[in-house]
Protein backbone atom coordinates (compact mmCIF):
# COMPACT_ATOMS: atom_id res chain seq x y z
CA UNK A 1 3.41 -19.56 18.04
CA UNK A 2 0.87 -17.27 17.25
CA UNK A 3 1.53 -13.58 18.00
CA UNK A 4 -2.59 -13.39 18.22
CA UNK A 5 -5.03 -14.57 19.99
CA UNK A 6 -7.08 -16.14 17.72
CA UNK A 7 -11.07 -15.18 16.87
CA UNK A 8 -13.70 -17.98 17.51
CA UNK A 9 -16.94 -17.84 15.91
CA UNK A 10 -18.20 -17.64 19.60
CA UNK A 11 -15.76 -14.99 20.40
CA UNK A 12 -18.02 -12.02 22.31
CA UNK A 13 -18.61 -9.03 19.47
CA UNK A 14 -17.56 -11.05 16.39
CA UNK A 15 -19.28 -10.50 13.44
CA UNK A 16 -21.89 -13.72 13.40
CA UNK A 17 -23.31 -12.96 9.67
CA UNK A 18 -19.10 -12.78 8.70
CA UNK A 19 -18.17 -16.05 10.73
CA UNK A 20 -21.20 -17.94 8.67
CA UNK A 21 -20.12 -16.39 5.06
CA UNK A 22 -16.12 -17.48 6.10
CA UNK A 23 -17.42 -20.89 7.08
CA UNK A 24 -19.81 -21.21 4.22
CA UNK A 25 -16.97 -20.51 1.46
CA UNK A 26 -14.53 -23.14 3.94
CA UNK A 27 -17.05 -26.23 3.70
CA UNK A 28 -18.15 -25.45 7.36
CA UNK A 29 -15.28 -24.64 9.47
CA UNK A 30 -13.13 -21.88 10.13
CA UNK A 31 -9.36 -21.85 9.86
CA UNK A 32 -6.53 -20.15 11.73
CA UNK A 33 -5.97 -17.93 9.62
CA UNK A 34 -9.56 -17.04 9.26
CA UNK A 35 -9.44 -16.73 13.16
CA UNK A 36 -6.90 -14.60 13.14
CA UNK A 37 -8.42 -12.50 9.88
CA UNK A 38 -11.67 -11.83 12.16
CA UNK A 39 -9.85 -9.11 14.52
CA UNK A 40 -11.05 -6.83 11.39
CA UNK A 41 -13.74 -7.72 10.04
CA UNK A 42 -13.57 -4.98 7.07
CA UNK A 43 -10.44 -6.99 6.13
CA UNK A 44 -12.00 -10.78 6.82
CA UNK A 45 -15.22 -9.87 4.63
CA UNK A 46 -12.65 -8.03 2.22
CA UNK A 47 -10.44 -11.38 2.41
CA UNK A 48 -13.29 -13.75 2.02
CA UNK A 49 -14.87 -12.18 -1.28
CA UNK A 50 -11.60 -11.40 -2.93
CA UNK A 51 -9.74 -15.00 -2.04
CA UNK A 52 -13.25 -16.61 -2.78
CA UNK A 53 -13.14 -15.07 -6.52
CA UNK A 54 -9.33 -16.37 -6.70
CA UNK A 55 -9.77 -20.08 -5.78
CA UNK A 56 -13.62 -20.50 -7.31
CA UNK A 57 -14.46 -17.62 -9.84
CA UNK A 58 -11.52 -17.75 -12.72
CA UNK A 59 -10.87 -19.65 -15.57
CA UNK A 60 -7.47 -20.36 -14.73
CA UNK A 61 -7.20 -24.41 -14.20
CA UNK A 62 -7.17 -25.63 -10.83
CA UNK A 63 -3.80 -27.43 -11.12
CA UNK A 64 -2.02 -24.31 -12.58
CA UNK A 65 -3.33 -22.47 -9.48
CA UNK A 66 -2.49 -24.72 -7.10
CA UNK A 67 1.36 -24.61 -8.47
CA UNK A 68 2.09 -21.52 -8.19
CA UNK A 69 0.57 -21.32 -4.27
CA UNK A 70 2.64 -23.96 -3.42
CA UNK A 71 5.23 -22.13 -5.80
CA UNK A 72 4.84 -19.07 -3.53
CA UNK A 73 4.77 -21.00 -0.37
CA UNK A 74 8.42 -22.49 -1.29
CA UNK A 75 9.63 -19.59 -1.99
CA UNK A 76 8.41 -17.36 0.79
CA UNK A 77 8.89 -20.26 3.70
CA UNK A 78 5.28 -19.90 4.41
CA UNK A 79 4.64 -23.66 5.41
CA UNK A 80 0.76 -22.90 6.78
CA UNK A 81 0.45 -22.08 3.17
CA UNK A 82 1.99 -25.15 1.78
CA UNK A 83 0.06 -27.50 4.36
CA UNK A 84 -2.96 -26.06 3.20
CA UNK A 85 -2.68 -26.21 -0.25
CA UNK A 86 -1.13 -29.84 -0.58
CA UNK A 87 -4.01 -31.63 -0.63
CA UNK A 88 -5.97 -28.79 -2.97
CA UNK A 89 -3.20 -28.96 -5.37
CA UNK A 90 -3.69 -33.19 -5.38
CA UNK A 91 -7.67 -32.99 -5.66
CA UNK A 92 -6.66 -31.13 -8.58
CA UNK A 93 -4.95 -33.30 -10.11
CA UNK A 94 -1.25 -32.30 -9.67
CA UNK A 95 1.06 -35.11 -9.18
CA UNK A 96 3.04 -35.59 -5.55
CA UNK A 97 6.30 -35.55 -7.99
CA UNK A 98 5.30 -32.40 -9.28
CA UNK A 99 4.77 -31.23 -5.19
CA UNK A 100 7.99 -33.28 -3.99
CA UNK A 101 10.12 -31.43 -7.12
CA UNK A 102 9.34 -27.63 -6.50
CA UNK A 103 11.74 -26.74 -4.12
CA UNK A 104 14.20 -27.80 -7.70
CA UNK A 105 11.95 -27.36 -10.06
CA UNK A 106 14.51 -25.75 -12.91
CA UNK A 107 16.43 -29.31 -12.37
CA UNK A 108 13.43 -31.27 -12.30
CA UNK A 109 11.86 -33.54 -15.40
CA UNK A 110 8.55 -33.68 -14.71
CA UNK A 111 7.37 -30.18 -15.63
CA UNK A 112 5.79 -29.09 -18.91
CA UNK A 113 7.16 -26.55 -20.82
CA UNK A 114 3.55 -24.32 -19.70
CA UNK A 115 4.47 -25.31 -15.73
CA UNK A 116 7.86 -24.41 -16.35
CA UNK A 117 6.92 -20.93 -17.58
CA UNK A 118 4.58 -20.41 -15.03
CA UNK A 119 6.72 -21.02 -12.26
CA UNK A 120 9.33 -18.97 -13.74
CA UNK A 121 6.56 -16.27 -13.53
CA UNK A 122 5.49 -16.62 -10.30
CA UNK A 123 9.85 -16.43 -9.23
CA UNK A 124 9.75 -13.60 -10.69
CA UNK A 125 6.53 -11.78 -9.74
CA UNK A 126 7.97 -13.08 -5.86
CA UNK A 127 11.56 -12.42 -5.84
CA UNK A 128 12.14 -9.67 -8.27
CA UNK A 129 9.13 -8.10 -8.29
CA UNK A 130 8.98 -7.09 -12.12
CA UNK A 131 8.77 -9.32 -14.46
CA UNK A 132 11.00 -9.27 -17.94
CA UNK A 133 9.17 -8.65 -21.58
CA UNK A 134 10.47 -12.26 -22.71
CA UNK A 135 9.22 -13.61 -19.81
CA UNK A 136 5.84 -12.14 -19.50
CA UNK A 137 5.91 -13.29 -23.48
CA UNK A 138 6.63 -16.98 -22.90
CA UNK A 139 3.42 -17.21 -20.19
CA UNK A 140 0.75 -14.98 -21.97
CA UNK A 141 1.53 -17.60 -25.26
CA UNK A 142 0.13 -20.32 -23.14
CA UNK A 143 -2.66 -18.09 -21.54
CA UNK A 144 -6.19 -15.94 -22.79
CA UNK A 145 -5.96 -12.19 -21.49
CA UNK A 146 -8.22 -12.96 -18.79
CA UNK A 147 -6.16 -16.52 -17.79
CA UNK A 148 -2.94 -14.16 -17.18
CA UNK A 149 -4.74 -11.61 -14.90
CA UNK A 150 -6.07 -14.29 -13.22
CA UNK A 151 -2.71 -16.00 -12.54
CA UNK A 152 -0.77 -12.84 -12.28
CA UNK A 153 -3.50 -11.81 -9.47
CA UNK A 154 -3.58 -15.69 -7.98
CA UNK A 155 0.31 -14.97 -7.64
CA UNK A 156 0.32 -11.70 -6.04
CA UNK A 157 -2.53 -12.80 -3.75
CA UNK A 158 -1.05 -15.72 -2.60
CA UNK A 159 2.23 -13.63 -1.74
CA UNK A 160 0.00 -11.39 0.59
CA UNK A 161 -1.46 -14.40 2.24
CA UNK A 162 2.10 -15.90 3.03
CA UNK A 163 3.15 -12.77 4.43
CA UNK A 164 0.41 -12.21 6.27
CA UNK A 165 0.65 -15.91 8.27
CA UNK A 166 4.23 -15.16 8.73
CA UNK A 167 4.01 -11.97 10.47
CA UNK A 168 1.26 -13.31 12.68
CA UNK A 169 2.97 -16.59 12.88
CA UNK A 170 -0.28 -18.45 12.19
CA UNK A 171 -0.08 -21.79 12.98
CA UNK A 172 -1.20 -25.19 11.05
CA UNK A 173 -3.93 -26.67 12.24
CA UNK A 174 -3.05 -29.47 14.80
């Protein structure tokens, strides 16, 4: 249950101009964890920008991007994450094998030796924190400069977001 009431875009004193940019970057409609974002509105507009730039303005592929959210989602038991990122991750083009197998994925077959070092990055970058030379090596061979910010940034992002729907216990849309 949410530990929130959450904001409607009809909600007295909400930001109308924020509600329309949130629902403009969404395809129309706000989510709950926009709703719940719009108690601040510094931090919604802050949120909407920066999380805009991450899924729309880098280079980084769309199915690379889309692993390691649901990669960060597994790992942090952030299942409003995962929900909403299944059927991003499929548009994509990531397989429902590749979805089904990341809860296993250093047992699992159907990873490329590039997936496989990206999700040993974003492990890392999630449960350790730091992240080892040979490591950080074995990604930035597959990767640009830029490509590596990006998904080191896409990874640390997405770690916020799944902490911030757990703490507020945001729930999936019904």
């Amino acid at each position: 249950m949410a530990r929130l009431p959450n904001v409607e875009a009809d909600t007295p004193g909400v930001d109308a101009e924020l509600v329309r940019a949130v629902q403009q970057r969404r395809g129309g409609e706000l989510l709950n964890l926009d709703r719940m974002l719009l108690h601040s509105a510094p931090v919604a507009r802050g949120w909407n920008g920066y999380m805009g730039a991450i899924r729309t303005g880098c280079a980084l592929a769309g199915d690379l991007r889309e692993l390691v959210i649901l990669q960060v989602a597994v790992l942090n038991r952030a299942p409003y994450e995962f929900a909403q990122h299944v059927p991003v991750a499929l548009a994509e083009g990531l397989s429902q094998a590749r979805i089904d197998a990341l809860a296993q994925w250093r047992d699992a077959t159907v990873f490329s030796e590039r997936e496989r070092d990206v999700l040993a990055y974003a492990e890392a970058m999630t449960l350790q924190v730091q992240v080892s030379d040979a490591l950080f090596q074995a990604v930035h061979r597959h990767f640009s400069d830029r490509e590596l910010v990006e998904l080191t940034a896409t990874v640390a992002s997405y770690n916020m977001v799944s902490r911030f729907l757990e703490a507020l216990g945001v729930q999936i849309e019904t």
